[in-house]
C-alpha atoms as a PDB file:
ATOM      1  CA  UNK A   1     -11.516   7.574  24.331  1.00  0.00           C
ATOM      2  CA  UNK A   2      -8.117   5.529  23.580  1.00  0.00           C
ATOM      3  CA  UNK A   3      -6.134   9.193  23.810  1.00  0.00           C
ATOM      4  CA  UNK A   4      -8.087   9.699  26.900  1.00  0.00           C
ATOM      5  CA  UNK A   5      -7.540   6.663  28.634  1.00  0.00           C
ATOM      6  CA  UNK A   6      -3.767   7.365  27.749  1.00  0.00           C
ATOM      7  CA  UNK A   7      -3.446  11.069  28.840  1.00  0.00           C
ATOM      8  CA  UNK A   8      -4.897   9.528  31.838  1.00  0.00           C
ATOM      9  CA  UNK A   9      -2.119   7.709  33.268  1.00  0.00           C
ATOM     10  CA  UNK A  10       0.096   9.665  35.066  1.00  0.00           C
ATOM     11  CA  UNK A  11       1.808   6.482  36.921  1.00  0.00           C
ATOM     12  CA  UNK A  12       5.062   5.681  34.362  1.00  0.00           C
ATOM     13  CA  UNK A  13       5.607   2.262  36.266  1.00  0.00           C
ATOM     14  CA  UNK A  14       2.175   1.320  34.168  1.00  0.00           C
ATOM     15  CA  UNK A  15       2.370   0.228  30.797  1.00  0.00           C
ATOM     16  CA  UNK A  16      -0.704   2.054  28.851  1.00  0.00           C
ATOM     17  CA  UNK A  17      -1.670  -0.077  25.419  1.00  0.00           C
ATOM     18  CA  UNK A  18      -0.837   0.330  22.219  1.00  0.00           C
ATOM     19  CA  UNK A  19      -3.403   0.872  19.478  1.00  0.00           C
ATOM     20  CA  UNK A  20      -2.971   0.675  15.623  1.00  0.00           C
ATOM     21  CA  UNK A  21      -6.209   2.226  14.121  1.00  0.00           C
ATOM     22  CA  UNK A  22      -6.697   1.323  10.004  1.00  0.00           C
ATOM     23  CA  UNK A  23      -8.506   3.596   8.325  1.00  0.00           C
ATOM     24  CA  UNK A  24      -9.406   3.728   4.601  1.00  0.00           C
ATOM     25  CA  UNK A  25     -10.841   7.287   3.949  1.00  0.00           C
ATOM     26  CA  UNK A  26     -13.929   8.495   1.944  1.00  0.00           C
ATOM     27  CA  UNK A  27     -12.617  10.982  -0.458  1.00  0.00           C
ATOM     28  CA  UNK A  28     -10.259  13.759   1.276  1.00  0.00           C
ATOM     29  CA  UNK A  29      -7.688  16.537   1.323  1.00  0.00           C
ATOM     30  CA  UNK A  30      -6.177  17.495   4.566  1.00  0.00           C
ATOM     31  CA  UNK A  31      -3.757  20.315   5.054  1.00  0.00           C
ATOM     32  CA  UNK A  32      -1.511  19.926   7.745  1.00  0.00           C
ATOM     33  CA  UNK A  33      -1.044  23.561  10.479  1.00  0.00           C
ATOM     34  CA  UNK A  34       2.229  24.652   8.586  1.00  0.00           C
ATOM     35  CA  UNK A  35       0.567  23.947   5.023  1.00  0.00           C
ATOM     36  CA  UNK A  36       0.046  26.640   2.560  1.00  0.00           C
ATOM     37  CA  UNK A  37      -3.682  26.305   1.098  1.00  0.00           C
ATOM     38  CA  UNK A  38      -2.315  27.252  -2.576  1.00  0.00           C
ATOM     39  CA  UNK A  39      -0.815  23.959  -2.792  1.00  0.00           C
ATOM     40  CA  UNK A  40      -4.765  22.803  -2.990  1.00  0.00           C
ATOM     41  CA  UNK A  41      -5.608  23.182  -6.435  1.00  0.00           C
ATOM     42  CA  UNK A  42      -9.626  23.576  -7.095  1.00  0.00           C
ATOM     43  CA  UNK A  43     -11.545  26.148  -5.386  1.00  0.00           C
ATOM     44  CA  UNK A  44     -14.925  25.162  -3.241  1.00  0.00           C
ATOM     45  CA  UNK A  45     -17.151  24.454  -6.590  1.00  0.00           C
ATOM     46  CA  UNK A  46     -14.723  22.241  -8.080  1.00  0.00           C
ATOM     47  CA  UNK A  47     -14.515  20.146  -4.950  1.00  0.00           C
ATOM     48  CA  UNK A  48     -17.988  20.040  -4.825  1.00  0.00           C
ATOM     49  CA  UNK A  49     -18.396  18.507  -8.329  1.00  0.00           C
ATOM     50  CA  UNK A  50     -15.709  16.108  -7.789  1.00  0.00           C
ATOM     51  CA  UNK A  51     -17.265  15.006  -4.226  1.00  0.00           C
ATOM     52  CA  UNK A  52     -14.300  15.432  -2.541  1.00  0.00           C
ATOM     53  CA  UNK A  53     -14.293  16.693   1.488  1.00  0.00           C
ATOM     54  CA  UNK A  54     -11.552  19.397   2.534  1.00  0.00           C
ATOM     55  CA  UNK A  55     -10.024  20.034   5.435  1.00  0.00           C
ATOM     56  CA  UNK A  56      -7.570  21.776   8.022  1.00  0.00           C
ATOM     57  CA  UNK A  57      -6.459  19.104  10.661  1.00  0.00           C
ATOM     58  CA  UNK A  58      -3.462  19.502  13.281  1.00  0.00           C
ATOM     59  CA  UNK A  59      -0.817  17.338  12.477  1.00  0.00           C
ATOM     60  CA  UNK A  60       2.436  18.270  10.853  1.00  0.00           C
ATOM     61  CA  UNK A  61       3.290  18.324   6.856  1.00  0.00           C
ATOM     62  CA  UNK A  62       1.358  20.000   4.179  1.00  0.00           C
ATOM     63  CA  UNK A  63      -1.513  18.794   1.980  1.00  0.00           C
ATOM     64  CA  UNK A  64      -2.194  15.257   1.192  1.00  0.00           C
ATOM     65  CA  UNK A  65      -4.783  12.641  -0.465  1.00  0.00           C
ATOM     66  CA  UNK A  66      -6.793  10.085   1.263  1.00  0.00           C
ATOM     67  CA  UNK A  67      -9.365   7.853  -0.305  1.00  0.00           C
ATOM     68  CA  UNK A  68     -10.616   4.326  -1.093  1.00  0.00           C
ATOM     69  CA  UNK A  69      -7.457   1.835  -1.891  1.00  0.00           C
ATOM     70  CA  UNK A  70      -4.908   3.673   0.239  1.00  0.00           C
ATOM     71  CA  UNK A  71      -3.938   2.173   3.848  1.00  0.00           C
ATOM     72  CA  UNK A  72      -4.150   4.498   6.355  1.00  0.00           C
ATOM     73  CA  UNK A  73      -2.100   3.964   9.745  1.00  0.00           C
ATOM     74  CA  UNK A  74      -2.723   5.551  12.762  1.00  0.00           C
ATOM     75  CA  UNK A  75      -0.375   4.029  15.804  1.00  0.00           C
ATOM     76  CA  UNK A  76      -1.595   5.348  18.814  1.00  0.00           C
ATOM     77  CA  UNK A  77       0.730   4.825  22.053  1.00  0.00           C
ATOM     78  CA  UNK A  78       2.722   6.550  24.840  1.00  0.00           C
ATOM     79  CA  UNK A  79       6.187   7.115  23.737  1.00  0.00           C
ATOM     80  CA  UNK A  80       7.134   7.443  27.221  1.00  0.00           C
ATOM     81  CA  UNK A  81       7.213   4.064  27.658  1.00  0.00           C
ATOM     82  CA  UNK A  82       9.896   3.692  24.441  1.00  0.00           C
ATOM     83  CA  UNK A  83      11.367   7.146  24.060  1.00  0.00           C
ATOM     84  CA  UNK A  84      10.897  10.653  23.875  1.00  0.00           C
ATOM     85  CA  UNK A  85      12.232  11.484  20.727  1.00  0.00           C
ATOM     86  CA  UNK A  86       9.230  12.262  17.665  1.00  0.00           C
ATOM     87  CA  UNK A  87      12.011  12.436  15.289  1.00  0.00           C
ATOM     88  CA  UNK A  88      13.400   8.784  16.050  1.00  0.00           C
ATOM     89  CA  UNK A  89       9.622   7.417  16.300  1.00  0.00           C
ATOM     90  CA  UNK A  90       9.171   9.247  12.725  1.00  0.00           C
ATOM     91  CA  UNK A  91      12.081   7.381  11.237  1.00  0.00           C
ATOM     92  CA  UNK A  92      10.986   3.876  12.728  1.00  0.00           C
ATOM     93  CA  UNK A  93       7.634   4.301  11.159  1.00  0.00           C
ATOM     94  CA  UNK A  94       8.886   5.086   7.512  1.00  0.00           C
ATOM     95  CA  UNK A  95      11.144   2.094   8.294  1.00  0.00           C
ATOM     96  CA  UNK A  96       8.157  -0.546   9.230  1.00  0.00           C
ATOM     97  CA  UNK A  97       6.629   0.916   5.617  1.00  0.00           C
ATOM     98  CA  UNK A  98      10.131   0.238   3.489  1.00  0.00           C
ATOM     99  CA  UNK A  99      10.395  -3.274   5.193  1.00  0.00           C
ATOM    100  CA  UNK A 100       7.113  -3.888   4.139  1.00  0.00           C
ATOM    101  CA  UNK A 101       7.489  -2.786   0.209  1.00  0.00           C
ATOM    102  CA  UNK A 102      10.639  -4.945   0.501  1.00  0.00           C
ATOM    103  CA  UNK A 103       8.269  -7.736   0.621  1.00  0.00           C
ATOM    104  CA  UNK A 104       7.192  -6.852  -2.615  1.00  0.00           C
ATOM    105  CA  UNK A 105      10.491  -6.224  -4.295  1.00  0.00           C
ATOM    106  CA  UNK A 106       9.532  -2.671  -4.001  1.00  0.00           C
ATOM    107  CA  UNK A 107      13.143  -0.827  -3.542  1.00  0.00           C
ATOM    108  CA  UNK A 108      12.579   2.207  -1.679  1.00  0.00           C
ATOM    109  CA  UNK A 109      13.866   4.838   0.710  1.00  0.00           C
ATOM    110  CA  UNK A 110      14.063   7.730   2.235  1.00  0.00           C
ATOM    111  CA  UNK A 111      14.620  11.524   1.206  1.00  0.00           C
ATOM    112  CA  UNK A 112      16.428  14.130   3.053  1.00  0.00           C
ATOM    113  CA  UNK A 113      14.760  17.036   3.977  1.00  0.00           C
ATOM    114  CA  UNK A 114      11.390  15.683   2.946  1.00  0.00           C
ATOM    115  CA  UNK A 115       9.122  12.642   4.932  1.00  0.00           C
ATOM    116  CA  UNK A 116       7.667   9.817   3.990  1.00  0.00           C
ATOM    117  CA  UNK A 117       8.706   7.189   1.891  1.00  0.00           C
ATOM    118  CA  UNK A 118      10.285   7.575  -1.965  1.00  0.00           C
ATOM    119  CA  UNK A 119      11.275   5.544  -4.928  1.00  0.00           C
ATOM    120  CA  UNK A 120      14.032   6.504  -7.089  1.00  0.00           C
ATOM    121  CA  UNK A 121      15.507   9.220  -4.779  1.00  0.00           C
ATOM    122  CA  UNK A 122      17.959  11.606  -6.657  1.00  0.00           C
ATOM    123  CA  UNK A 123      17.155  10.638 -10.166  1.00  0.00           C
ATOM    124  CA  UNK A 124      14.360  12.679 -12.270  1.00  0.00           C
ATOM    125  CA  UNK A 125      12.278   9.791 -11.434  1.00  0.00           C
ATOM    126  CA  UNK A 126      11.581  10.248  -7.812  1.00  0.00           C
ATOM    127  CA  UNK A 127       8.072   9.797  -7.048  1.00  0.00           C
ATOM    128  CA  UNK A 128       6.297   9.255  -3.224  1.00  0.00           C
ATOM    129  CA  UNK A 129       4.493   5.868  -2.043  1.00  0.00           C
ATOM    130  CA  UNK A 130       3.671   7.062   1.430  1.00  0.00           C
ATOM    131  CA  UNK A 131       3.118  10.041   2.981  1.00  0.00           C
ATOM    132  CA  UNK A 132       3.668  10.871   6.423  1.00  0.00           C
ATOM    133  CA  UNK A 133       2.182  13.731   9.191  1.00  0.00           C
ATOM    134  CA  UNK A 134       2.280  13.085  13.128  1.00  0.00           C
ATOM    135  CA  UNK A 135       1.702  14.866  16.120  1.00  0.00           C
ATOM    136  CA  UNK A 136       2.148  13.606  19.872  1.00  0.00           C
ATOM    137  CA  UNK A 137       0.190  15.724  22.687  1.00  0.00           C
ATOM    138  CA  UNK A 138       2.378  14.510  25.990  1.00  0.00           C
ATOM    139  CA  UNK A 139       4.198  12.007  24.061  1.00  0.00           C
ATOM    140  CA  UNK A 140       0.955  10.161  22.840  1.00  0.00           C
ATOM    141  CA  UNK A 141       0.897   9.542  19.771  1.00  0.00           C
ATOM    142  CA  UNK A 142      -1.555  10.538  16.897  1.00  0.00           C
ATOM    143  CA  UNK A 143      -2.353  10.825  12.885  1.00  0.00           C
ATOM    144  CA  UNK A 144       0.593   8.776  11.329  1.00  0.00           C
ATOM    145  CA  UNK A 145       0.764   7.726   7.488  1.00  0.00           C
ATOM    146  CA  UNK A 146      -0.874   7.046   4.608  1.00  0.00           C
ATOM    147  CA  UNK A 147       0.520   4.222   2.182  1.00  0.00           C
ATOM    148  CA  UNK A 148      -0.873   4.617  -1.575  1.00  0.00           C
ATOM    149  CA  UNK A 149      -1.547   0.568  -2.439  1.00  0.00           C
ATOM    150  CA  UNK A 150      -4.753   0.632  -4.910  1.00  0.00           C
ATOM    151  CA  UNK A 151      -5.120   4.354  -4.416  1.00  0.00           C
ATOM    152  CA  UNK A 152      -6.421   6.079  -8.143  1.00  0.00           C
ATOM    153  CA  UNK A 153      -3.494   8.382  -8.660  1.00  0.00           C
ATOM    154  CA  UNK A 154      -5.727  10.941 -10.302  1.00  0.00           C
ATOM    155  CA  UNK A 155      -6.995  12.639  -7.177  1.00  0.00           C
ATOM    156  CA  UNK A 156      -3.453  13.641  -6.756  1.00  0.00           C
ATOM    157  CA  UNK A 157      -3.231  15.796  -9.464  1.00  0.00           C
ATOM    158  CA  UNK A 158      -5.659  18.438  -7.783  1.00  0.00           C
ATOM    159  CA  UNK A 159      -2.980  19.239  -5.589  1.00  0.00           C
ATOM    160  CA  UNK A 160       0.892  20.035  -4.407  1.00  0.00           C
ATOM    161  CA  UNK A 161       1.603  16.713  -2.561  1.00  0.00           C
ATOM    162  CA  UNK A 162       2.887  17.580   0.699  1.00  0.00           C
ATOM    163  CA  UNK A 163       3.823  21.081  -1.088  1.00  0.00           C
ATOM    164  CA  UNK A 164       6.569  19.349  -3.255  1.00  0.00           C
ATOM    165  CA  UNK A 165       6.304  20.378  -6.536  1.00  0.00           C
ATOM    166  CA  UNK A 166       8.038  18.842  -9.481  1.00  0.00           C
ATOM    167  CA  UNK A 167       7.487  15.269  -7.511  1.00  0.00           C
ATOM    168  CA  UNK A 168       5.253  12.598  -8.560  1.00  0.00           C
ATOM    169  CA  UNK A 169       3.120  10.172  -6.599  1.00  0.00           C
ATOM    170  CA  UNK A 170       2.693   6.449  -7.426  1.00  0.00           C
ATOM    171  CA  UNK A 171       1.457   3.359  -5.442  1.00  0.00           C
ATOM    172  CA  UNK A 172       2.141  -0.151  -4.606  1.00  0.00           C
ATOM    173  CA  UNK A 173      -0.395  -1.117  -8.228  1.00  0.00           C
ATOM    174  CA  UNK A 174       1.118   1.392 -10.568  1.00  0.00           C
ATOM    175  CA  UNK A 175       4.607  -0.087  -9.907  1.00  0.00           C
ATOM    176  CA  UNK A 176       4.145  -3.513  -9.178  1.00  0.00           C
ATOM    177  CA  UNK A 177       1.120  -3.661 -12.501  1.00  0.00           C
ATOM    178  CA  UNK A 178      -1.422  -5.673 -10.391  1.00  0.00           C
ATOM    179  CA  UNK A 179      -4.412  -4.936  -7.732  1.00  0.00           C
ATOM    180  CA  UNK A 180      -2.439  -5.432  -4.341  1.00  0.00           C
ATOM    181  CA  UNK A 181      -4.422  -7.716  -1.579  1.00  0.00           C
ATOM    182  CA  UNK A 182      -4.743  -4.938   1.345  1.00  0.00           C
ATOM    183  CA  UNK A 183      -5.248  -7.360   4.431  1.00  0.00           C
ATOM    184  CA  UNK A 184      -1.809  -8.676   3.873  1.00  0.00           C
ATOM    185  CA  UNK A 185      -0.284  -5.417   3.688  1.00  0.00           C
ATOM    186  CA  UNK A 186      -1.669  -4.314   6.620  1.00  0.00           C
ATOM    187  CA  UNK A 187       0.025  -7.311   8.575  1.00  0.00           C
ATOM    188  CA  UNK A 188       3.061  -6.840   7.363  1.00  0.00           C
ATOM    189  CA  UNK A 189       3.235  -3.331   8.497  1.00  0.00           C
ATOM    190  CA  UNK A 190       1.999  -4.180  11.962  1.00  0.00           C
ATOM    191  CA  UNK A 191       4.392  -7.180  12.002  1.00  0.00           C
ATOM    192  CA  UNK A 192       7.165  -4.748  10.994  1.00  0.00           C
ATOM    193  CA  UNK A 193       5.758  -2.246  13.015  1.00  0.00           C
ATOM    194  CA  UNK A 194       5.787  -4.637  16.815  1.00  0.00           C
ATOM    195  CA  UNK A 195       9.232  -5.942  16.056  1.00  0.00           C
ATOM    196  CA  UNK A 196      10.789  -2.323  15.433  1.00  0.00           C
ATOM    197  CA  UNK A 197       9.385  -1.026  18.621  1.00  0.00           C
ATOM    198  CA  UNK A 198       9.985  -4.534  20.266  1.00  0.00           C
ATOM    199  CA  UNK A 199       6.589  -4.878  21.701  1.00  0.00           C
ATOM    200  CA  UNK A 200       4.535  -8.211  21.921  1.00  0.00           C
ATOM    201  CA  UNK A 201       1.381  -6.881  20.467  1.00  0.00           C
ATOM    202  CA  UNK A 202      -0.798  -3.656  19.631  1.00  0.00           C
ATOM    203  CA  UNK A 203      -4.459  -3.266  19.713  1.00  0.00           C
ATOM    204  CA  UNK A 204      -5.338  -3.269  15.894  1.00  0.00           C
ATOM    205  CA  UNK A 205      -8.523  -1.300  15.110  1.00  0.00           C
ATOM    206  CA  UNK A 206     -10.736  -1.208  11.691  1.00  0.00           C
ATOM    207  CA  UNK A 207     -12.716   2.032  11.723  1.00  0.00           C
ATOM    208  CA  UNK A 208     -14.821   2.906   9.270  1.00  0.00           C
END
């Protein structure tokens, strides 16, 4: 209904919303259109026993991991009425996430050539905090990232993350060696988030 209501207006002198949907995931590995399904490691049985969903969505990237501990970020809103320019809009949301670690003396950066948000990039050591996968239909906005806080690790080893092999995955817990309180996080990325985009406010959603 909020993509609807977006699509919807067609006069630009009228400012549609913004919506930040939270999410935390049951159990779940998505493969993004240009993803190659060999990165997924366990065949139907094996996901089966380990009650874990699969699926094909339409955003961009490859496979990822999403389940209980991790924040998930959707930002929802008409970049018309910022700029049209997905790469710039992908750069300011990594940016929002490595302001946020900051907060936590968590040092980290991005890549080149790969998205999302690292630690330790160019050193043997380089392991992925967030991933990242958008899409915009008309310039509105949709999917967005997923930030590994108190996320078990383990689920990640049933698959290529993002198809990058020879990279490891770690989260806000295993570097920081303590169970991270998730509300605050989730304000500081939204804080972040209003002030890189210079907006007043966006409507935050919990869904379930």
């Amino acid at each position: 209904q909020m993509k609807k209501e977006k699509r919807n207006s067609t006069n630009k002198e009228i400012v549609t919303p913004n919506y930040f949907l939270f999410v935390e995931h049951p159990h779940v590995y998505t493969l993004g259109k240009s993803g190659d399904l060999s990165n997924l490691l366990l065949n139907e049985d094996q996901l089966k026993n380990k009650s874990v969903a699969f699926y094909k969505i339409n955003r961009g990237g490859d496979i990822t991991y999403h389940g209980p501990g991790q924040i998930v970020g959707y930002p929802i809103l008409d970049l018309e009425n910022f700029f049209t320019d997905i790469h710039k809009y992908l750069r300011l949301l990594e940016e929002a996430i490595i302001l946020t670690l900051a907060d936590y003396n968590i040092k980290s950066e991005r890549s080149e050539g790969e998205t999302g948000v690292w630690l330790d990039v160019g050193t043997p050591f380089a392991r992925k905090i967030c991933a990242m996968g958008i899409r915009a239909s008309r310039w509105v906005t949709m999917h967005g990232f997923a930030l590994n806080v108190n996320t078990d690790l383990g689920y990640f080893d049933h698959i290529i993350p993002c198809g990058i092999k020879g990279k490891a995955v770690t989260s806000m817990h295993a570097e920081l060696g303590e169970k991270i309180e998730e509300e605050e996080v989730k304000k500081k990325i939204l804080k972040y988030f209003k002030d890189l985009f210079n907006v007043e406010d966006f409507i935050r959603k919990e869904v379930e």
